[in-house]
N, C-alpha and C. Protein backbone atom coordinates (compact mmCIF):
# COMPACT_ATOMS: atom_id res chain seq x y z
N UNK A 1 0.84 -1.18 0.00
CA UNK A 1 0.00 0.00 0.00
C UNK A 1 0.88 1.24 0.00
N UNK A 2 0.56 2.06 -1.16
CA UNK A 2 1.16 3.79 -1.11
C UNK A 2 0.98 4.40 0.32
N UNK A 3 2.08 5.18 0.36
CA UNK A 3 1.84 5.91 1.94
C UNK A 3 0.61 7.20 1.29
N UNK A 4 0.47 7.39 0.06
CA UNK A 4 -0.96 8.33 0.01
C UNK A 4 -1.88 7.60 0.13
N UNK A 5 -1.99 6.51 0.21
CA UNK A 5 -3.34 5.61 0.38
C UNK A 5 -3.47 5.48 1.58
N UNK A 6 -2.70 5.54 2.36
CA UNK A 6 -2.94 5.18 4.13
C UNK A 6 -3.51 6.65 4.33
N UNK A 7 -3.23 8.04 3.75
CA UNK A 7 -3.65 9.56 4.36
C UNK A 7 -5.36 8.94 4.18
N UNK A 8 -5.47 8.01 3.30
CA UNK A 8 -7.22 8.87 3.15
C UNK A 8 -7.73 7.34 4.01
N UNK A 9 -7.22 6.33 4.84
CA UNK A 9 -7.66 5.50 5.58
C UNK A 9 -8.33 6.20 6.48
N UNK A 10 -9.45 5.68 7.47
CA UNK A 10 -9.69 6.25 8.97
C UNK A 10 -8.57 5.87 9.70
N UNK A 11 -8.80 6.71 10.82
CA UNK A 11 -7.57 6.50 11.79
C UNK A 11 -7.89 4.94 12.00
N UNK A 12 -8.36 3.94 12.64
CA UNK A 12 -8.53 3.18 13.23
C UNK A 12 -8.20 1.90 11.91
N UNK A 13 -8.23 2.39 10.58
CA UNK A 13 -7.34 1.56 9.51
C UNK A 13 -5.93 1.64 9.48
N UNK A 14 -5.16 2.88 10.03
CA UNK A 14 -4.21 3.61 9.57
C UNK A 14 -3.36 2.65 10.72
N UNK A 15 -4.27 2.98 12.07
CA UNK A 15 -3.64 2.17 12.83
C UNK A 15 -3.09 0.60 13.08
N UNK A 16 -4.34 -0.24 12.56
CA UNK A 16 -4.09 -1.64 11.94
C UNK A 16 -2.67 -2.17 11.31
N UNK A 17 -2.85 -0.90 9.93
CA UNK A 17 -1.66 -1.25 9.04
C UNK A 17 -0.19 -1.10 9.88
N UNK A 18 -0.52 0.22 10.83
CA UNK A 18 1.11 0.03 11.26
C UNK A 18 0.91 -0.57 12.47
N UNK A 19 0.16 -1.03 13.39
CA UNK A 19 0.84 -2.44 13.83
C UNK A 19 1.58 -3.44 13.57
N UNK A 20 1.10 -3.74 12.27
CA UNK A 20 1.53 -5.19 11.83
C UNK A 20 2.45 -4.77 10.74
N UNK A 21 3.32 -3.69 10.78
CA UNK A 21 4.08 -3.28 10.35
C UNK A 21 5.40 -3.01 10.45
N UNK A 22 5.46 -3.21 12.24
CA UNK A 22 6.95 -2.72 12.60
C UNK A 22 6.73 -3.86 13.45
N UNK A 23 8.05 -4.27 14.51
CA UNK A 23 8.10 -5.33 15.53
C UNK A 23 8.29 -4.24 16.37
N UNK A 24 7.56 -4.38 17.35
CA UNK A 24 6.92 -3.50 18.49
C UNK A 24 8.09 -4.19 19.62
N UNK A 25 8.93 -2.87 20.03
CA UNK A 25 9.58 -3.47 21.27
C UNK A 25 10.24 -1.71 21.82
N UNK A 26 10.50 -2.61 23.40
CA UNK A 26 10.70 -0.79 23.98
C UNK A 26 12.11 -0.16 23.12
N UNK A 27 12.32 0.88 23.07
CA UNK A 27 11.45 2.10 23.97
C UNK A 27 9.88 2.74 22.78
N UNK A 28 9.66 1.99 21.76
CA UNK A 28 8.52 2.36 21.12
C UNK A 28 7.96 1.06 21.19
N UNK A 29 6.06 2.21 21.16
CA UNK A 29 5.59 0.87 21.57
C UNK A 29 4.06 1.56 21.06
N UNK A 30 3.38 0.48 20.62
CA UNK A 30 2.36 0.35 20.09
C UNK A 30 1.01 0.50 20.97
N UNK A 31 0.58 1.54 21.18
CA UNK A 31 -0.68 2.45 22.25
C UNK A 31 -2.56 1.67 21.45
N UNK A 32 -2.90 1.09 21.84
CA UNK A 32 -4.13 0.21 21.67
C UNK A 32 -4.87 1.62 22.11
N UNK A 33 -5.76 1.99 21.21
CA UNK A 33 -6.78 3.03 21.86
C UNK A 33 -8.22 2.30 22.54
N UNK A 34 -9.00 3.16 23.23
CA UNK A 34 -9.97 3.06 24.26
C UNK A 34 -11.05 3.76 23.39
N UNK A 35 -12.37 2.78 23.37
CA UNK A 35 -13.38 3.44 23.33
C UNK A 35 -14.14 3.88 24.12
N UNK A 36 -13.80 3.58 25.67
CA UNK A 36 -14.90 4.10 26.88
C UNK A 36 -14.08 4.44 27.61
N UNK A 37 -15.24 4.84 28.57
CA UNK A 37 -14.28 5.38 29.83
C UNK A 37 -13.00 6.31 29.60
N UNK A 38 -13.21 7.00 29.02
CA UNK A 38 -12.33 7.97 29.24
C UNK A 38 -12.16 8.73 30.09
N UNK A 39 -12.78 9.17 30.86
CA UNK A 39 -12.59 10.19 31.74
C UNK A 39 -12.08 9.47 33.41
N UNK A 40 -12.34 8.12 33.26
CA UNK A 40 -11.82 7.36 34.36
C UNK A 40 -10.11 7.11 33.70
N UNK A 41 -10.11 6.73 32.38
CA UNK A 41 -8.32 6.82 31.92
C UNK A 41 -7.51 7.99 31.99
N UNK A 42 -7.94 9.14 31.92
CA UNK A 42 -7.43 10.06 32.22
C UNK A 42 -6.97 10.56 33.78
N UNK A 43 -7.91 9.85 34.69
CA UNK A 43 -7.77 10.16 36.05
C UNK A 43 -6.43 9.31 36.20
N UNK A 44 -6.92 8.13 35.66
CA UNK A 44 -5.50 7.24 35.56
C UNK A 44 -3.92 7.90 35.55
N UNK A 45 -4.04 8.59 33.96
CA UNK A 45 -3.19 9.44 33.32
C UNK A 45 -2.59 10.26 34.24
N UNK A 46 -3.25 11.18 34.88
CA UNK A 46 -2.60 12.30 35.72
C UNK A 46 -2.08 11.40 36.80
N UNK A 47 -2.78 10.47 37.38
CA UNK A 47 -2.02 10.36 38.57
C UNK A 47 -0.81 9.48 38.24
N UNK A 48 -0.71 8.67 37.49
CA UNK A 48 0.48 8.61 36.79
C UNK A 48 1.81 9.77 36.32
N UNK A 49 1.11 10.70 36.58
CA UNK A 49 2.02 11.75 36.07
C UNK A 49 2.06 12.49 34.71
N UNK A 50 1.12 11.96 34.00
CA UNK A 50 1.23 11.97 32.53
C UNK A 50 1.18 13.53 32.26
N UNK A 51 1.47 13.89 31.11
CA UNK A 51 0.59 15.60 30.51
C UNK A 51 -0.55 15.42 30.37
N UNK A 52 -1.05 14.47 29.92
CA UNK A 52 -2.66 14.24 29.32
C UNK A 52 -2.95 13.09 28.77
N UNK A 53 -3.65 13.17 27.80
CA UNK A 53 -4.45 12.28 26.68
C UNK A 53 -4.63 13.27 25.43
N UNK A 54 -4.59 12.37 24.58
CA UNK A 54 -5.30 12.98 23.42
C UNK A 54 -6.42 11.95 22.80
N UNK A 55 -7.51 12.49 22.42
CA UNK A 55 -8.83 11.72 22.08
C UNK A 55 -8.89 11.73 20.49
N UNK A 56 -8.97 10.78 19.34
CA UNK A 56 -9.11 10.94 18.31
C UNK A 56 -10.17 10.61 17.78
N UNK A 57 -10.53 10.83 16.28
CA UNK A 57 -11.98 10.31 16.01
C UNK A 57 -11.39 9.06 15.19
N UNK A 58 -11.89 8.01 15.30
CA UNK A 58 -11.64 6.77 14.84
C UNK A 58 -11.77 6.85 13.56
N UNK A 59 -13.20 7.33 13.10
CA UNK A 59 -12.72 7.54 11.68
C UNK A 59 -12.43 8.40 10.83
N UNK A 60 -11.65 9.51 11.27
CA UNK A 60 -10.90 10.73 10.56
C UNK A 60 -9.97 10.38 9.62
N UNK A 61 -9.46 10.80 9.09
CA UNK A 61 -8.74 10.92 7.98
C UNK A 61 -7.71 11.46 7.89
N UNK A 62 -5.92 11.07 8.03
CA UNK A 62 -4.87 11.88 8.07
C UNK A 62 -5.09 13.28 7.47
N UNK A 63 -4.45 14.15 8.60
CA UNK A 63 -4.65 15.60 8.28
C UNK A 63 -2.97 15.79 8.75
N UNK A 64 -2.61 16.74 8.17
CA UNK A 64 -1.39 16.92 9.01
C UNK A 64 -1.09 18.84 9.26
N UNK A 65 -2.54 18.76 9.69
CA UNK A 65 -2.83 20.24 10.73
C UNK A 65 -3.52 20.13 11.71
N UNK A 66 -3.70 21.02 12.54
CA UNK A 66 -4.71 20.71 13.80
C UNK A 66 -6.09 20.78 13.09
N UNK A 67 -6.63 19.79 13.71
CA UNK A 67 -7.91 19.40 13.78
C UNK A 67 -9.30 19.40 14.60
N UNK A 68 -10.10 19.53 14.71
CA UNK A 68 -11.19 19.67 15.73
C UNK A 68 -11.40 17.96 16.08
N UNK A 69 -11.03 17.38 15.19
CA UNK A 69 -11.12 15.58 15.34
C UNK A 69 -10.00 14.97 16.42
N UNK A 70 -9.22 15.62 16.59
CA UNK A 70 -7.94 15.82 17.75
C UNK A 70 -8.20 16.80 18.73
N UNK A 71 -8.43 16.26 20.41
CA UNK A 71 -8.92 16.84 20.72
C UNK A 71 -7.59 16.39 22.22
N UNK A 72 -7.29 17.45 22.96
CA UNK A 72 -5.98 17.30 23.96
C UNK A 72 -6.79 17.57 25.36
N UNK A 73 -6.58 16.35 26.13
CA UNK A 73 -7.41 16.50 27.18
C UNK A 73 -5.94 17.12 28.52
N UNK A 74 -5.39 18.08 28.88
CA UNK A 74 -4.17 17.86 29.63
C UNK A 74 -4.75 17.28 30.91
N UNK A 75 -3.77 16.78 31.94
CA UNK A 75 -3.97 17.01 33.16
C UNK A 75 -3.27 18.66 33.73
N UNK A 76 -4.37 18.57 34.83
CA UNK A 76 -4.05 20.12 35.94
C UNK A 76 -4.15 19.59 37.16
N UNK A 77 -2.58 20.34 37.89
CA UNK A 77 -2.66 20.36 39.21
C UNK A 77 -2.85 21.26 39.80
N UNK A 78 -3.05 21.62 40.98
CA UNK A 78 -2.83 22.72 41.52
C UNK A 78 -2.30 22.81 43.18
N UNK A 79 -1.69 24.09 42.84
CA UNK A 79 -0.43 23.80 43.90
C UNK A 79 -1.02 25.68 44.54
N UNK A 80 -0.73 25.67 46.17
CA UNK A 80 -0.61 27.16 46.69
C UNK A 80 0.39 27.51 46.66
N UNK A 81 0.78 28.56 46.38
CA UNK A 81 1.81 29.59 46.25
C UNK A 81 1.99 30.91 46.52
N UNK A 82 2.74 31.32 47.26
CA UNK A 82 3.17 32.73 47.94
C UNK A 82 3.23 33.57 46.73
N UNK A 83 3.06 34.83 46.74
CA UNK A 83 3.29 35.85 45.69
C UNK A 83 4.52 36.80 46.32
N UNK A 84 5.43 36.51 45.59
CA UNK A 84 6.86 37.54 45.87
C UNK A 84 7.48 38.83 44.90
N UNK A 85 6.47 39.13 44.30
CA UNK A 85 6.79 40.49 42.94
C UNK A 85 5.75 39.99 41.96
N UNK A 86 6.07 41.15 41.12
CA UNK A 86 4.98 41.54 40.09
C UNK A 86 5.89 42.07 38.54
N UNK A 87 4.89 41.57 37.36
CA UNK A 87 6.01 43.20 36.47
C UNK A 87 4.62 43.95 36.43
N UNK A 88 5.57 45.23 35.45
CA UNK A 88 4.75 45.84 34.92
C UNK A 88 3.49 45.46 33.76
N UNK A 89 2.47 46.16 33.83
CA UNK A 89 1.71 45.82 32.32
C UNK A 89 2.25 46.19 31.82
N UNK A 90 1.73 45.50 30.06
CA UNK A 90 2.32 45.96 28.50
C UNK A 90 1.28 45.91 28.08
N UNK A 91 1.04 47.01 27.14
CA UNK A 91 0.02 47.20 26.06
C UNK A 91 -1.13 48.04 26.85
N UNK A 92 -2.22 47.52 26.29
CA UNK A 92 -3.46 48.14 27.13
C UNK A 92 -4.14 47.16 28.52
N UNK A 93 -3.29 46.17 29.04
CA UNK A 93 -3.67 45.82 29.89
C UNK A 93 -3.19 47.00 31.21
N UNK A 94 -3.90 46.10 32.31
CA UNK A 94 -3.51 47.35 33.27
C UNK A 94 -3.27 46.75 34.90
N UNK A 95 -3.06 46.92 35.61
CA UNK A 95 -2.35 46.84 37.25
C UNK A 95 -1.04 45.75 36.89
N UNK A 96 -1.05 45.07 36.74
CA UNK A 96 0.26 44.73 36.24
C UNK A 96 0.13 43.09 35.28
N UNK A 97 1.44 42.65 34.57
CA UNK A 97 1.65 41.90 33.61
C UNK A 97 1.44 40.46 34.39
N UNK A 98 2.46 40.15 35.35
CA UNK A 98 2.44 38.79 35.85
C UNK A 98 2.78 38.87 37.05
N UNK A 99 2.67 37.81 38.05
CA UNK A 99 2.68 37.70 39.69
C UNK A 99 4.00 36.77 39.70
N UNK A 100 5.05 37.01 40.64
CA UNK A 100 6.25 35.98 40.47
C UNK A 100 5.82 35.19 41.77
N UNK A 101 5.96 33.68 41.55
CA UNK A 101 5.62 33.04 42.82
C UNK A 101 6.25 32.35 43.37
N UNK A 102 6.13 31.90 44.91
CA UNK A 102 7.38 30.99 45.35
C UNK A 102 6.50 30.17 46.54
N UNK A 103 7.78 29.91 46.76
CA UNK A 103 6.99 28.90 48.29
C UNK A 103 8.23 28.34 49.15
N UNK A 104 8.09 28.54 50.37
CA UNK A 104 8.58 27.88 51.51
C UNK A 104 9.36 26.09 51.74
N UNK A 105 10.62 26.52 51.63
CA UNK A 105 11.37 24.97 51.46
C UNK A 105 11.98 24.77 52.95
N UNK A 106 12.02 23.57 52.91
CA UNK A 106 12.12 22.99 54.93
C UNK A 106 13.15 24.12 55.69
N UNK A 107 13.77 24.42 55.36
CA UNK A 107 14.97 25.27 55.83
C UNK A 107 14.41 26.87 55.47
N UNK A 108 13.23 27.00 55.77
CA UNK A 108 12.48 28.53 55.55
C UNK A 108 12.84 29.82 54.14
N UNK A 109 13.54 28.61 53.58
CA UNK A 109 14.01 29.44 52.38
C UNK A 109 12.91 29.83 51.68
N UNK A 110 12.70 30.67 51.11
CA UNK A 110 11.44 31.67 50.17
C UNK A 110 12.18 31.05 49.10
N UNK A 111 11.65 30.17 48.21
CA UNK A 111 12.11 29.73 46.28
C UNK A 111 10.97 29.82 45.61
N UNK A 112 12.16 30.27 44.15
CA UNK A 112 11.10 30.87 43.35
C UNK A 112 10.56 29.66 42.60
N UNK A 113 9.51 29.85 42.04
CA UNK A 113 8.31 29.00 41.52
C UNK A 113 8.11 29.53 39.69
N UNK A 114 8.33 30.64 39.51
CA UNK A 114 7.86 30.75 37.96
C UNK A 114 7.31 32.24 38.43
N UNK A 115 6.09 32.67 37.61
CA UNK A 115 5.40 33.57 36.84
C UNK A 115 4.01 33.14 36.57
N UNK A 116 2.92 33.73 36.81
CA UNK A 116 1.77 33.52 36.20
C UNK A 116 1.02 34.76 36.23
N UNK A 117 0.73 34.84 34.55
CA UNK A 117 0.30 36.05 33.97
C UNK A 117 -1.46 35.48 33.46
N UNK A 118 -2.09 34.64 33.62
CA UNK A 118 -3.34 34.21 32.54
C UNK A 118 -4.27 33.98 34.17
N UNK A 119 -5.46 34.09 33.69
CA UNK A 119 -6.15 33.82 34.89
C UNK A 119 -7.10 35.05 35.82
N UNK A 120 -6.83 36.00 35.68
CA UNK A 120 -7.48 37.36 35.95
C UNK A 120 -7.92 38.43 35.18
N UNK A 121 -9.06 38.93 35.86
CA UNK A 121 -9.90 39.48 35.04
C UNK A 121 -8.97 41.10 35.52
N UNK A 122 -10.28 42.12 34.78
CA UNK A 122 -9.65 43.51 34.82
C UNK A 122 -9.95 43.72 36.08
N UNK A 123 -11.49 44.01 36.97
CA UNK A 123 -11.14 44.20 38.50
C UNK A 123 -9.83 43.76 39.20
N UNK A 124 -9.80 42.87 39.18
CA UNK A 124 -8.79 42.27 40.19
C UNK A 124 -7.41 42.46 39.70
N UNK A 125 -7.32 43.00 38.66
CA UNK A 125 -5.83 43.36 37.86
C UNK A 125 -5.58 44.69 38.53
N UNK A 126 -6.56 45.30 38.41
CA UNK A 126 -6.53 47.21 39.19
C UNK A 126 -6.67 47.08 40.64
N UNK A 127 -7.46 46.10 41.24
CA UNK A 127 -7.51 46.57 42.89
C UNK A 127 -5.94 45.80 43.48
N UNK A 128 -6.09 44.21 42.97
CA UNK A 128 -5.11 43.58 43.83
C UNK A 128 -3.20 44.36 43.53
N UNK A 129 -3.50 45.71 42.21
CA UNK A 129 -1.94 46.31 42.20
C UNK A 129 -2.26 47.20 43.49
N UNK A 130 -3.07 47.85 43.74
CA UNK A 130 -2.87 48.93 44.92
C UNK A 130 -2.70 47.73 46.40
N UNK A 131 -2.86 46.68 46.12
CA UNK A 131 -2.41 46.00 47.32
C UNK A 131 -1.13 45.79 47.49
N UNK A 132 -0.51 45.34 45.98
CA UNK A 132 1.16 44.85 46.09
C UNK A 132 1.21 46.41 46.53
N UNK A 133 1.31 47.31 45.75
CA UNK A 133 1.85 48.62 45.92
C UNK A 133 2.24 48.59 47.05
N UNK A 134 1.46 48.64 48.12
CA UNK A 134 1.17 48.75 49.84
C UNK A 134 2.52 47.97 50.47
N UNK A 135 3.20 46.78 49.89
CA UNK A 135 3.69 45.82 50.29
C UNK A 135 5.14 45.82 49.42
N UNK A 136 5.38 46.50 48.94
CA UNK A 136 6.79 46.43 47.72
C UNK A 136 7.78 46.62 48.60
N UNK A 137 8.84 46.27 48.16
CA UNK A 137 9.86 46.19 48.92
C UNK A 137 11.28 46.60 48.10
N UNK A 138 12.61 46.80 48.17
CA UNK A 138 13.43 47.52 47.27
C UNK A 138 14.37 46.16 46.83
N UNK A 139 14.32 44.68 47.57
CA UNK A 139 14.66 43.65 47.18
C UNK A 139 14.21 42.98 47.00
N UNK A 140 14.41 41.51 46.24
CA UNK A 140 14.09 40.20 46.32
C UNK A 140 13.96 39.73 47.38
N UNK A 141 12.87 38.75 48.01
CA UNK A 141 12.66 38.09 48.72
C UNK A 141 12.99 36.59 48.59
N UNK A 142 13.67 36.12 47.33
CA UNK A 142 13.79 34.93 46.86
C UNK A 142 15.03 34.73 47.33
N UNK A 143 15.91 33.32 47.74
CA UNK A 143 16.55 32.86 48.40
C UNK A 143 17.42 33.01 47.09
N UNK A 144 16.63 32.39 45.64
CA UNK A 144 17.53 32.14 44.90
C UNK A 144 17.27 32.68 43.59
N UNK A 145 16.44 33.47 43.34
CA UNK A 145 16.13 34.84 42.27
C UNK A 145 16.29 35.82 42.45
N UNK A 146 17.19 36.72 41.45
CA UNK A 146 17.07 37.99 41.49
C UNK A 146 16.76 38.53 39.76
N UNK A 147 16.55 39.59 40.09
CA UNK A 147 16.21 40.08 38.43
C UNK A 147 16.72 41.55 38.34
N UNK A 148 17.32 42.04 37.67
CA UNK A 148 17.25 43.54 37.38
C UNK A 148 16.40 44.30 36.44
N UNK A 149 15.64 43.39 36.11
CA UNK A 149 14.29 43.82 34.76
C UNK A 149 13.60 45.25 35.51
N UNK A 150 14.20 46.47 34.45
CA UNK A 150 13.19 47.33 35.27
C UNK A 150 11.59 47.44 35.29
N UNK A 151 11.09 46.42 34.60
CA UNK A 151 9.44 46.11 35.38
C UNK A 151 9.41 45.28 36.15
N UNK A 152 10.24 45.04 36.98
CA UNK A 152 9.89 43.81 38.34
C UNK A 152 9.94 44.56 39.59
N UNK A 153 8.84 44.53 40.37
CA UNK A 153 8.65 44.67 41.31
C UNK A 153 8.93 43.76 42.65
N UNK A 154 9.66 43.78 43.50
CA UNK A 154 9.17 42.93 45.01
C UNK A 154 8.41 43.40 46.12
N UNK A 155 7.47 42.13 46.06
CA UNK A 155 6.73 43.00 47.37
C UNK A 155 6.84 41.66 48.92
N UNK A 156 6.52 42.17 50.29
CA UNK A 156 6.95 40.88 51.13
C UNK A 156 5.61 39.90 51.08
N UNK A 157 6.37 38.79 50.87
CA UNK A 157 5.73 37.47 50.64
C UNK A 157 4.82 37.13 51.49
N UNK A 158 3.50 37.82 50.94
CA UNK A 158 2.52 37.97 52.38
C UNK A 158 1.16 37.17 51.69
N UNK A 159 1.03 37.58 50.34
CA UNK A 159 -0.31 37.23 49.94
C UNK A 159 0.10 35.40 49.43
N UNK A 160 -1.23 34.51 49.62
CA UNK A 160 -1.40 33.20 49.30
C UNK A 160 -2.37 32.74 48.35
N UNK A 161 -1.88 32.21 47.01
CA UNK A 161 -2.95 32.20 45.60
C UNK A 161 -2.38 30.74 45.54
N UNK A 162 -3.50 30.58 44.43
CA UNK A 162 -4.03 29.01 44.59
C UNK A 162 -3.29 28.89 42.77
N UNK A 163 -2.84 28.21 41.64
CA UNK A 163 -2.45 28.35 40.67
C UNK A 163 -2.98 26.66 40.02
N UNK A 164 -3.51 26.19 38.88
CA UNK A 164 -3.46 25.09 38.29
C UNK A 164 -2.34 25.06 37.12
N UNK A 165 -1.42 23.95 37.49
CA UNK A 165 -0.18 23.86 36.46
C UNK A 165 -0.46 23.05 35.38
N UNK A 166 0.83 22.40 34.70
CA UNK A 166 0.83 21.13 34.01
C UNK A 166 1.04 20.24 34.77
N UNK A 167 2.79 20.69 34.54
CA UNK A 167 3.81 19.88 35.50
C UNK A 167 4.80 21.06 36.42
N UNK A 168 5.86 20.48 37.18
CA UNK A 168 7.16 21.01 38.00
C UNK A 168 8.14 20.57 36.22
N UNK A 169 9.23 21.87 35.74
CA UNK A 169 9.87 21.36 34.93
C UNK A 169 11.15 21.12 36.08
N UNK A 170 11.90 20.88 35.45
CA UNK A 170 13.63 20.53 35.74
C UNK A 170 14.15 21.36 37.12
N UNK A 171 13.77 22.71 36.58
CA UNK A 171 14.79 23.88 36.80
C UNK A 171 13.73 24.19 38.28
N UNK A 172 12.31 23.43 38.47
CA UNK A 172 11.79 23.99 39.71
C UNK A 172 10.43 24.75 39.31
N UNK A 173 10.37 25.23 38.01
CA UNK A 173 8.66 26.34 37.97
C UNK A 173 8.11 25.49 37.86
N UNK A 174 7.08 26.18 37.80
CA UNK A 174 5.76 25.74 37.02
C UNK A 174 5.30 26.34 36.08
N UNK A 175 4.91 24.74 34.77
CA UNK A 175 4.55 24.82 34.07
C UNK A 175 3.22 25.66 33.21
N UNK A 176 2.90 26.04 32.15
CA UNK A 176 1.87 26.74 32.17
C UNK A 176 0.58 26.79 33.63
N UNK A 177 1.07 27.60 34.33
CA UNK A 177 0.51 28.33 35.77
C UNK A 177 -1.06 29.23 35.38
N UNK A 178 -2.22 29.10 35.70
CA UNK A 178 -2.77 29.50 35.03
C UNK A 178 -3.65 29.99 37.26
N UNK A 179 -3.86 31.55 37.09
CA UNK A 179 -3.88 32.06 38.23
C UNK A 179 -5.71 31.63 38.53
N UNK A 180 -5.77 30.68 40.04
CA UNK A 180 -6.94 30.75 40.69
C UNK A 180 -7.63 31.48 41.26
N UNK A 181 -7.23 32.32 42.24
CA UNK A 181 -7.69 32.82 43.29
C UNK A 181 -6.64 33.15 44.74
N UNK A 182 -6.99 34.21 45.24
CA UNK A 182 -6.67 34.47 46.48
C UNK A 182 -7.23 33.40 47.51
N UNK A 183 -6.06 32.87 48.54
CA UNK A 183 -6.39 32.38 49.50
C UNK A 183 -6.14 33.08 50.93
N UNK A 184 -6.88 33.32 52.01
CA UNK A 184 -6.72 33.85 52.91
C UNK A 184 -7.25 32.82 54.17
N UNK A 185 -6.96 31.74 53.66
CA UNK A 185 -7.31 30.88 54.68
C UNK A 185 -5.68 29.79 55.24
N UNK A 186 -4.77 30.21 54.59
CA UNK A 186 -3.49 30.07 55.32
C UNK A 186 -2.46 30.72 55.23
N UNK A 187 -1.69 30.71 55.89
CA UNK A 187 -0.54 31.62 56.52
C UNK A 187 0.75 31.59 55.15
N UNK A 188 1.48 32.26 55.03
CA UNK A 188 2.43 32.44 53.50
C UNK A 188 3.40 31.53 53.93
N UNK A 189 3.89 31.64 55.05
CA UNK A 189 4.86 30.71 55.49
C UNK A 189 4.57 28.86 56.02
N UNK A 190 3.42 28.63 56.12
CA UNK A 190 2.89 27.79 55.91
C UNK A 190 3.04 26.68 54.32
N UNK A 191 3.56 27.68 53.36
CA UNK A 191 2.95 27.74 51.78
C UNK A 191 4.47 26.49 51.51
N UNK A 192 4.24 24.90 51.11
CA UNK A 192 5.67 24.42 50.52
C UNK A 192 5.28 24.35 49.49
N UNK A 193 6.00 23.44 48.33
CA UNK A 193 5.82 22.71 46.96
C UNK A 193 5.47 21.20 47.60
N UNK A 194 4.03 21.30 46.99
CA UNK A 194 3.31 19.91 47.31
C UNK A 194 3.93 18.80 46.51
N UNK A 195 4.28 17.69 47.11
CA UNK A 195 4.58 16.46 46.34
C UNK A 195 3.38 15.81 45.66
N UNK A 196 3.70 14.96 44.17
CA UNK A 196 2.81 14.42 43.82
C UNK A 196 2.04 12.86 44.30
């Protein structure tokens, strides 16, 4: 069979042919798809650790662009996190661009966590800057960040927000951080990096 003849197979033909096509051994390996229960495999998925799932339509048709027939389910965690600086806005947004975050490691060290800019509306972009304002400080509070960016602000590591990630990469952030909410129901120093 032409490899243009496999584009116009359904997926679930496409797949057939290359099973029985290669000798399947680690580190590649041949993924049997699920017609049910998905949303119980995915629970699976995350707690495994995974990024996600992706859901296909069985009988679609090689595309090799994104598709509405491809559909990316990620997993989200979410972790509390101290807020230790701010930048400035850009453009026509307004109270400021992104929140720098950290959290409390056994030895009371303040470490930094990343950035999260997505997640807030315009109220809370304008009131919660006159709060950092109140609280800025002329240094870093991070044990092990500093920045000279003149839009970074530090303020003391007082306020506690809730964030849904991907993952923790390598280096310690977090992954696309996407901002929850204010918490005022525990203490900043209270605040570690939750294990999975």
């Amino acid at each position: 069979m032409k490899r243009n003849d496999l584009k116009d197979l359904p997926l679930h033909e496409r797949k057939r042919v290359l099973q029985v096509a290669f000798a399947w051994s680690d580190p590649i390996r041949f993924l049997r798809y699920r017609k049910k229960e998905g949303e119980a495999f995915l629970m699976e998925a995350c707690s495994k650790g995974w990024e996600g799932l992706i859901a296909k339509d069985g009988q679609s048709k090689y595309l090799s662009r994104r598709t509405k027939r491809w559909l990316k389910f990620k997993c989200d965690y979410q972790q509390e996190v101290v807020i230790g600086g701010f930048t400035e806005p850009k453009g026509c947004r307004m109270g400021f661009g992104a929140l720098l975050l950290g959290y409390f490691n056994e030895d009371g060290d303040f470490i930094y966590a990343g950035k999260v800019g997505t997640g807030f509306d315009d109220a809370f972009l304008e009131t919660f800057r006159r709060k950092l304002d109140k609280i800025e400080r002329k240094t870093s509070p991070y044990k092990d960040f500093q920045s000279d960016a003149s839009d970074t602000h530090w303020v003391c590591p007082e306020f506690v927000c809730e964030v849904g990630f991907t993952e923790w990469t390598r280096e310690g952030r977090l992954r696309h951080p996407s901002f929850r909410g204010l918490r005022d129901d525990k203490n900043a120093g209270e605040v570690t990096r939750e294990k999975k």
